[in-house]
PDB file of N, CA and C in Angstrom:
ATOM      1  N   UNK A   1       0.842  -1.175   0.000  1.00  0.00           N
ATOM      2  CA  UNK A   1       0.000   0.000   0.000  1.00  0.00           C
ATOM      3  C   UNK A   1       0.890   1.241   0.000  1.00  0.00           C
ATOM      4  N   UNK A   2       0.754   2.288  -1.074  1.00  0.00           N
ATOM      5  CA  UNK A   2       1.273   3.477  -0.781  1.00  0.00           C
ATOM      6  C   UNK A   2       0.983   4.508   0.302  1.00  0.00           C
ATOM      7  N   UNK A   3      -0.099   4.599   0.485  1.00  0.00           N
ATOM      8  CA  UNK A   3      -0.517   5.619   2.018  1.00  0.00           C
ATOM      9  C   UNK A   3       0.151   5.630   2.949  1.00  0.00           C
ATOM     10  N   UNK A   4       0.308   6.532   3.272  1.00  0.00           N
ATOM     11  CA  UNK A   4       1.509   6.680   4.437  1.00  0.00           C
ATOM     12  C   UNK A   4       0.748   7.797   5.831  1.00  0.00           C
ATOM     13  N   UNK A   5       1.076   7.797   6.987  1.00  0.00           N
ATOM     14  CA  UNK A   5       0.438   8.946   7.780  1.00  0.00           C
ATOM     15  C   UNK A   5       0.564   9.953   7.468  1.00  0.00           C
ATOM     16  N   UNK A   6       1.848  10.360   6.830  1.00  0.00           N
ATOM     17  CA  UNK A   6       1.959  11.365   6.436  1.00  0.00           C
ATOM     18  C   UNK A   6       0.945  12.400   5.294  1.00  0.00           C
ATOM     19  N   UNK A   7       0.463  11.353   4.414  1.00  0.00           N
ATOM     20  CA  UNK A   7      -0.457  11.510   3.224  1.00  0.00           C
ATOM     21  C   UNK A   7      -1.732  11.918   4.074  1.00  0.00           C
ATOM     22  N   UNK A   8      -2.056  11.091   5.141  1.00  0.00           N
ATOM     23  CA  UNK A   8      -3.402  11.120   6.064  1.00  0.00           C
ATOM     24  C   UNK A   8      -3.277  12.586   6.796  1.00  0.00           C
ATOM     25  N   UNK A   9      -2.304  13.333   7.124  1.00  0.00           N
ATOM     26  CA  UNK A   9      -2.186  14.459   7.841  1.00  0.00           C
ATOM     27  C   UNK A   9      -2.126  15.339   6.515  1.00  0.00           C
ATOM     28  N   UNK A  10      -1.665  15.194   5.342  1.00  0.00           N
ATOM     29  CA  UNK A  10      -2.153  16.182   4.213  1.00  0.00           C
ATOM     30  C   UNK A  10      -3.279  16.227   3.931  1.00  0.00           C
ATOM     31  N   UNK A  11      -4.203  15.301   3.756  1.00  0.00           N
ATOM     32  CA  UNK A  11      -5.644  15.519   3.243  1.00  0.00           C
ATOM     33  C   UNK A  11      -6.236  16.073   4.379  1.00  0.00           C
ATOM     34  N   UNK A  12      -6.392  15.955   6.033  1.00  0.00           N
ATOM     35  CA  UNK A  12      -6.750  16.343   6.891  1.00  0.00           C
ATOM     36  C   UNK A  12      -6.613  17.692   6.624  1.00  0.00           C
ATOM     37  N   UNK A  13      -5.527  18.035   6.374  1.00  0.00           N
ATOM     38  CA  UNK A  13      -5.283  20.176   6.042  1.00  0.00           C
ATOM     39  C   UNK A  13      -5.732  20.225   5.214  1.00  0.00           C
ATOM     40  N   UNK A  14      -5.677  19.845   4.129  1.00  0.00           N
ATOM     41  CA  UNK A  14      -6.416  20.005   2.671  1.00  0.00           C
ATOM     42  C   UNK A  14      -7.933  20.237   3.190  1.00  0.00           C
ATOM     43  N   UNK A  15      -8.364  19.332   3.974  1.00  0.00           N
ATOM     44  CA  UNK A  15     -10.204  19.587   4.027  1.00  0.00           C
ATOM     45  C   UNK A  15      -9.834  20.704   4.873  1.00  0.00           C
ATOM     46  N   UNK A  16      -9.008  20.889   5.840  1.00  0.00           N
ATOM     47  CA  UNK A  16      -9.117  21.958   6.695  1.00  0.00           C
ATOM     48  C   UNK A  16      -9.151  23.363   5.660  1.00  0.00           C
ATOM     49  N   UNK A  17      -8.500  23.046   4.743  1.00  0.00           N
ATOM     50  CA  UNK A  17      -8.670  24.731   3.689  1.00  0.00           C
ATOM     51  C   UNK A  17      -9.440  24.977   3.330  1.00  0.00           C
ATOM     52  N   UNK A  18     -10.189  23.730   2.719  1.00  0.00           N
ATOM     53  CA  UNK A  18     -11.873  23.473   1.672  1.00  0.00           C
ATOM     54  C   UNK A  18     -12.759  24.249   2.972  1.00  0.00           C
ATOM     55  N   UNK A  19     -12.998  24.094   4.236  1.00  0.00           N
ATOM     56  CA  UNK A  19     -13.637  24.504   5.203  1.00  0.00           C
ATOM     57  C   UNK A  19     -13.237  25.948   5.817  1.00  0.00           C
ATOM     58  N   UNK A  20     -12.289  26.497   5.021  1.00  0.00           N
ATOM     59  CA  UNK A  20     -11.884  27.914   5.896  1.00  0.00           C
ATOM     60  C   UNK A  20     -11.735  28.788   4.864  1.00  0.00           C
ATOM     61  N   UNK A  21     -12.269  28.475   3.475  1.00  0.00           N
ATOM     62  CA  UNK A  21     -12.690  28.916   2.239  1.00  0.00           C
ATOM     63  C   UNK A  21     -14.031  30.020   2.542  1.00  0.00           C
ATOM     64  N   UNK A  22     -13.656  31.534   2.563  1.00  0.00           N
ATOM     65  CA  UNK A  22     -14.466  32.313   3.060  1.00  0.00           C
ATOM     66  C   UNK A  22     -15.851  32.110   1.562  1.00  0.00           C
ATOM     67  N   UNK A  23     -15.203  31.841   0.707  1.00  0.00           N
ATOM     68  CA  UNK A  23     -16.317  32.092  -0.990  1.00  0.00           C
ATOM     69  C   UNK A  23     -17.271  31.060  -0.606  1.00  0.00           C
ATOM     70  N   UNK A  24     -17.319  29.992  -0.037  1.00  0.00           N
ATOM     71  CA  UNK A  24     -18.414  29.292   0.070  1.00  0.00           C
ATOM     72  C   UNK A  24     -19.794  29.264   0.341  1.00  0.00           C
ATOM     73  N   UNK A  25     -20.277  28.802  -0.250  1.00  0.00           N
ATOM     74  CA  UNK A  25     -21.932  29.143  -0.243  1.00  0.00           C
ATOM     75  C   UNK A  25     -22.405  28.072   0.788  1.00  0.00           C
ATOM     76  N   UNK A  26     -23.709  28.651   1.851  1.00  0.00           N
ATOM     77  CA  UNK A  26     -24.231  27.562   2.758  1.00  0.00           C
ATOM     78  C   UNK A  26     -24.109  26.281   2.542  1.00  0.00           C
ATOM     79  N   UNK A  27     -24.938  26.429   1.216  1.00  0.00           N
ATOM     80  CA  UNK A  27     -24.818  24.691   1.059  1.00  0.00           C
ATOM     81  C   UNK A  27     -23.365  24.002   0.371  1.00  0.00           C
ATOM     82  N   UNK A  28     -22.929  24.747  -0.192  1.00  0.00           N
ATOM     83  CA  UNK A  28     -21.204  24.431  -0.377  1.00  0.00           C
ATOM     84  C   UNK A  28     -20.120  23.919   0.968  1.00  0.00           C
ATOM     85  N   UNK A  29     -20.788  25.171   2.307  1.00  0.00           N
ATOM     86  CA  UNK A  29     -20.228  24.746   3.447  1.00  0.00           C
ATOM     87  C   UNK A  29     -20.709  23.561   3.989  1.00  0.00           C
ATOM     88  N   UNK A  30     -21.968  23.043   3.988  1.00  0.00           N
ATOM     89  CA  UNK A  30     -22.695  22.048   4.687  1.00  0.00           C
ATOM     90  C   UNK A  30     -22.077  20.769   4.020  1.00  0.00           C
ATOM     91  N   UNK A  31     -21.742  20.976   2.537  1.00  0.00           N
ATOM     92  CA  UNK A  31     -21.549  19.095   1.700  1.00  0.00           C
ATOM     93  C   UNK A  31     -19.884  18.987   2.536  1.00  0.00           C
ATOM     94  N   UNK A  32     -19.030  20.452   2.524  1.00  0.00           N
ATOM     95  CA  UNK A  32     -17.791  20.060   2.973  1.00  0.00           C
ATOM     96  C   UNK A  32     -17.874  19.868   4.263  1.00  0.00           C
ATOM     97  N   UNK A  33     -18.854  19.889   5.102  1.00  0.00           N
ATOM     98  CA  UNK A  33     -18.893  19.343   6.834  1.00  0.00           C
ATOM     99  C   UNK A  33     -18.937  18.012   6.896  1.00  0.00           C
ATOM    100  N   UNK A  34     -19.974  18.093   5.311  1.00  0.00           N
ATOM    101  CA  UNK A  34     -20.399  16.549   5.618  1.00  0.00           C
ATOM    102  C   UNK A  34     -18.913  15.618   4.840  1.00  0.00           C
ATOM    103  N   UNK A  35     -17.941  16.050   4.132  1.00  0.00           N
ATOM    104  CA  UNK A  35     -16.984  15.327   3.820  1.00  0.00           C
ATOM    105  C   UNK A  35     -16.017  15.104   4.899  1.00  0.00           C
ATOM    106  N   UNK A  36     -16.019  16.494   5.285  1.00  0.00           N
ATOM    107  CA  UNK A  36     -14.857  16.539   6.728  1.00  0.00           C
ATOM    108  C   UNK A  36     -15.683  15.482   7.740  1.00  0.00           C
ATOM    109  N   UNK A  37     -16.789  15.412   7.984  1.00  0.00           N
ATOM    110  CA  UNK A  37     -17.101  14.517   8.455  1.00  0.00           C
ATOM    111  C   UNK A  37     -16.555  12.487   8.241  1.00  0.00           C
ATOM    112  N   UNK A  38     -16.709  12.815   7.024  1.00  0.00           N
ATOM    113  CA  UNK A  38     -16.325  11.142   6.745  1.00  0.00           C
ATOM    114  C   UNK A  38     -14.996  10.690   6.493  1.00  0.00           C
ATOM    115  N   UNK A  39     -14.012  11.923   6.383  1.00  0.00           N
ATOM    116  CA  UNK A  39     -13.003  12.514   6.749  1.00  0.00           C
ATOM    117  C   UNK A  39     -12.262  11.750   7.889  1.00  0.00           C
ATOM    118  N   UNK A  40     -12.798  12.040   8.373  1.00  0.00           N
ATOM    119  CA  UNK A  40     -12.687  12.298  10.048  1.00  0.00           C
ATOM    120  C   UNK A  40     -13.437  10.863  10.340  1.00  0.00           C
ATOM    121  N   UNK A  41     -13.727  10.291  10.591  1.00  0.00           N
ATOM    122  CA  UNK A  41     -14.344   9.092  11.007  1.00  0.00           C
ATOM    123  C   UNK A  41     -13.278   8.334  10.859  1.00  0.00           C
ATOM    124  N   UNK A  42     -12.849   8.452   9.142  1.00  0.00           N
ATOM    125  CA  UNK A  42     -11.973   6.935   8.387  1.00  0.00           C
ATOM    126  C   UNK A  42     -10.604   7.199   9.271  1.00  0.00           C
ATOM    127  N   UNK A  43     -10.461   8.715   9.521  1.00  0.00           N
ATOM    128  CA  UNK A  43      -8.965   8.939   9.833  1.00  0.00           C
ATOM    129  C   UNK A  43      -8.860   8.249  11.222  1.00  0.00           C
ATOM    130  N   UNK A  44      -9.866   8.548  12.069  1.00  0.00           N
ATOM    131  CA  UNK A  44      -9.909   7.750  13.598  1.00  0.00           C
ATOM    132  C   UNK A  44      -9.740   6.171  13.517  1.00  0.00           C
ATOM    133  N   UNK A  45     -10.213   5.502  12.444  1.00  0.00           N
ATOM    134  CA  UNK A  45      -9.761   4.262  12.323  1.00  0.00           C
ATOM    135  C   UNK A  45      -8.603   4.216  11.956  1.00  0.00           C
ATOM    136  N   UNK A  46      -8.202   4.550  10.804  1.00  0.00           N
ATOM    137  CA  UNK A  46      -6.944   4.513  10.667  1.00  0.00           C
ATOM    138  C   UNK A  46      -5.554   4.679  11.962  1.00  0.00           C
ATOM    139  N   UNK A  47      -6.126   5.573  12.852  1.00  0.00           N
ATOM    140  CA  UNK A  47      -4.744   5.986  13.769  1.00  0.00           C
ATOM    141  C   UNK A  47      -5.181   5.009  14.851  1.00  0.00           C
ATOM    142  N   UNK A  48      -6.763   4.361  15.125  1.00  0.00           N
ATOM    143  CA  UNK A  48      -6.477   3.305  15.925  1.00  0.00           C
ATOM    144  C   UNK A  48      -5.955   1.863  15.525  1.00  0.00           C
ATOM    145  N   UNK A  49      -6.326   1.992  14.242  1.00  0.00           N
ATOM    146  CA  UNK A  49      -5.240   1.017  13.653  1.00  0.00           C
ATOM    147  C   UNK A  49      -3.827   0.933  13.489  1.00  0.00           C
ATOM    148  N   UNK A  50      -3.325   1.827  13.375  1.00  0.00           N
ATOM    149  CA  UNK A  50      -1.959   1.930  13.815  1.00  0.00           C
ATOM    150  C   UNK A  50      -1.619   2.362  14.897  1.00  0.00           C
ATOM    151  N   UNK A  51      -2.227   2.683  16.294  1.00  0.00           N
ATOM    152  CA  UNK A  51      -2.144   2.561  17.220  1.00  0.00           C
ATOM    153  C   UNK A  51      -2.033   0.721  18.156  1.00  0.00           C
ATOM    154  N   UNK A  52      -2.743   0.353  17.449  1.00  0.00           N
ATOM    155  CA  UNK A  52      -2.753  -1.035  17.876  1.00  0.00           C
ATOM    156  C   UNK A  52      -1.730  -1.503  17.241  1.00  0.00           C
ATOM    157  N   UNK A  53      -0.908  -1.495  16.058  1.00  0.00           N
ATOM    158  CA  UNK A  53      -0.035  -2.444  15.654  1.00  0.00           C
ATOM    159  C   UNK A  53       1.266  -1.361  15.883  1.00  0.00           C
ATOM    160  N   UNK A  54       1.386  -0.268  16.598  1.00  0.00           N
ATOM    161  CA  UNK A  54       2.349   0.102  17.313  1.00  0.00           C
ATOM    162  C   UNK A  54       2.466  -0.621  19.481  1.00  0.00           C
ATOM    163  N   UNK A  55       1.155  -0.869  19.772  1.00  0.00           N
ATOM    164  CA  UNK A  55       1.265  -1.911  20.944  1.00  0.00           C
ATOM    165  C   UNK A  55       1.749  -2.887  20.768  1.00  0.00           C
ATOM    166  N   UNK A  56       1.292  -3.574  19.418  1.00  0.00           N
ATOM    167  CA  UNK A  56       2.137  -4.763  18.939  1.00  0.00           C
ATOM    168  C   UNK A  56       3.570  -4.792  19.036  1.00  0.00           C
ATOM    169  N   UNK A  57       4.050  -3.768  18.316  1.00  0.00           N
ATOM    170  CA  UNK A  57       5.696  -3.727  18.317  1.00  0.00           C
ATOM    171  C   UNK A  57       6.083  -3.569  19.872  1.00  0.00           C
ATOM    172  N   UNK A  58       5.500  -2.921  20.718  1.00  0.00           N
ATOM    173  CA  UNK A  58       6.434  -2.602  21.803  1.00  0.00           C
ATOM    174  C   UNK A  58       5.962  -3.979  22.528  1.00  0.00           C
ATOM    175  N   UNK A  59       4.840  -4.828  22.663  1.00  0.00           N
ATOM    176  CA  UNK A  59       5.139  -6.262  22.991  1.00  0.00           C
ATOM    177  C   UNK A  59       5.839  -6.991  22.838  1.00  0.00           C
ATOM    178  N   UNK A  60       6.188  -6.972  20.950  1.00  0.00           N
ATOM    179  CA  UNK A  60       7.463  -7.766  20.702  1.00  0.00           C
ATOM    180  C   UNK A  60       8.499  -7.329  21.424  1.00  0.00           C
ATOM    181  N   UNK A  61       8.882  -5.872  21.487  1.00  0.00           N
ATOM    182  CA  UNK A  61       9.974  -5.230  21.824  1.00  0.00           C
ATOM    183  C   UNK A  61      10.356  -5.670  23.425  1.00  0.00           C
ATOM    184  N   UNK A  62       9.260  -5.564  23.831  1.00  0.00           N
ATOM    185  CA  UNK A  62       9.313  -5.975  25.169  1.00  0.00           C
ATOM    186  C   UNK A  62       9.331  -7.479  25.665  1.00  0.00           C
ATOM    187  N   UNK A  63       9.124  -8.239  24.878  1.00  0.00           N
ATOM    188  CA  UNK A  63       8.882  -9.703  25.012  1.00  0.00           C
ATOM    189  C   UNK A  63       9.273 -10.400  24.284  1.00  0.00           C
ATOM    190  N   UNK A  64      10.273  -9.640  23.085  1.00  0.00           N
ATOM    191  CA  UNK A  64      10.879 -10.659  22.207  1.00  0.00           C
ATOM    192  C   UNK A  64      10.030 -11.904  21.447  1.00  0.00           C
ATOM    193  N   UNK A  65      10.621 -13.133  20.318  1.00  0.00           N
ATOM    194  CA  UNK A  65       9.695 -14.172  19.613  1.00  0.00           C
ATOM    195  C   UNK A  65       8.662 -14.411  20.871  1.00  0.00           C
ATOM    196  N   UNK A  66       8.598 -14.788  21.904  1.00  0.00           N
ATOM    197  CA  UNK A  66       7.486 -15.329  22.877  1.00  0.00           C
ATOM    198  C   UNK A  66       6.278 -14.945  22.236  1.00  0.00           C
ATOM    199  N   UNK A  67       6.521 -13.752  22.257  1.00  0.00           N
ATOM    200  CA  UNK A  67       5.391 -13.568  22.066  1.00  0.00           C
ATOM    201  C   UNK A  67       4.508 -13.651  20.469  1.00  0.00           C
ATOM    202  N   UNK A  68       5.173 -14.032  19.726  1.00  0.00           N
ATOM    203  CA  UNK A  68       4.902 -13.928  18.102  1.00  0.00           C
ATOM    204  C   UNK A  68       3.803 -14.820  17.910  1.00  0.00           C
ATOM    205  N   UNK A  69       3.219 -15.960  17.911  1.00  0.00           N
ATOM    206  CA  UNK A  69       2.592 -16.852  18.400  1.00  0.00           C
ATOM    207  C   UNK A  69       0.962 -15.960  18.220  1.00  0.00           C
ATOM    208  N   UNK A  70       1.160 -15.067  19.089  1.00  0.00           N
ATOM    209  CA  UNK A  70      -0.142 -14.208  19.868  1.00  0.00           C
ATOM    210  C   UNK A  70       0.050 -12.643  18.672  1.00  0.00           C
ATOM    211  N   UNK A  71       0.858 -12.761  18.215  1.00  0.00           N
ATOM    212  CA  UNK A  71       0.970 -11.437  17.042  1.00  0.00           C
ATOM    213  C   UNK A  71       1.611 -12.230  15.636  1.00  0.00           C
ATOM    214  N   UNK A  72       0.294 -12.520  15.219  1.00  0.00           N
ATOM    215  CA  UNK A  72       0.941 -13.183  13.939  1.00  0.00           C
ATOM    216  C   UNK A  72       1.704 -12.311  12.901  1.00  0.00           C
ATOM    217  N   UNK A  73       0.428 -10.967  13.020  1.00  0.00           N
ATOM    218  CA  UNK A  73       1.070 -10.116  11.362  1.00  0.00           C
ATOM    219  C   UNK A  73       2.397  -9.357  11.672  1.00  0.00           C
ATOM    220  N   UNK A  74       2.349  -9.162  13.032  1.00  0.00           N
ATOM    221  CA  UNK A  74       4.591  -8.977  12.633  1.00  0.00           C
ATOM    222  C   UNK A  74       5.325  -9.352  11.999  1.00  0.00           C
ATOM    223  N   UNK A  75       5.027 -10.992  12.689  1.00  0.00           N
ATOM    224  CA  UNK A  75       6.409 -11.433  11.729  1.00  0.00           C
ATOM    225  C   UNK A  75       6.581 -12.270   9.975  1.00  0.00           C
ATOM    226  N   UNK A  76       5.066 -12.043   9.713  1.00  0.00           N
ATOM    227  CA  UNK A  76       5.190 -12.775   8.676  1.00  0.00           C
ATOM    228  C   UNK A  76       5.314 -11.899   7.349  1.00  0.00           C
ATOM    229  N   UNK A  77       5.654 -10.819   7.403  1.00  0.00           N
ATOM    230  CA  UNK A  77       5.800  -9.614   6.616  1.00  0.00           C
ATOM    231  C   UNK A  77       4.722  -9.423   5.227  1.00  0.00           C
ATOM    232  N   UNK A  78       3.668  -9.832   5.735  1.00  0.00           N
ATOM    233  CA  UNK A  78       2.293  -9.878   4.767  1.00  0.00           C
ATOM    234  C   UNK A  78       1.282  -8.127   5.041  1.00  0.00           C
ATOM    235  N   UNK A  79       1.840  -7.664   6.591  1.00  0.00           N
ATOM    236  CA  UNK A  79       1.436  -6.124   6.635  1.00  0.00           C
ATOM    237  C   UNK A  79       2.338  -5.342   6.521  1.00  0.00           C
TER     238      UNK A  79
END
């Protein structure tokens, strides 16, 4: 996958501009709430998803192979 967090914190500003766009018309502002909205939902998954497979690493880190067993997608380099 190309996406990177970094890409995820550009589009986040990007909608942040689309929304601080004084020319916008009511309903122009309302469809971009409603994008920043869905926006914003996917992005919260996303960072709890990599929030969780950063716990992962510091288990391994902390517990070495033992624990691999119980964290499959570390080590099999398929994520």
């Amino acid at each position: 996958m190309k996406n990177k967090l970094s890409d995820l914190n550009d589009h986040l500003f990007a909608q942040l501009e689309r929304l601080s766009d004084e020319g916008l018309s009511p309903e122009q502002i309302e469809n971009e709430a409603k994008r920043a909205a869905a926006i914003v939902s996917i992005a919260d998954q996303v960072s709890r998803n990599t929030d969780q497979r950063l716990k992962a690493a510091k288990l391994f880190a902390d517990h070495g192979a033992v624990i691999m067993p119980m964290l499959p997608e570390i080590g099999n380099g398929t994520k």
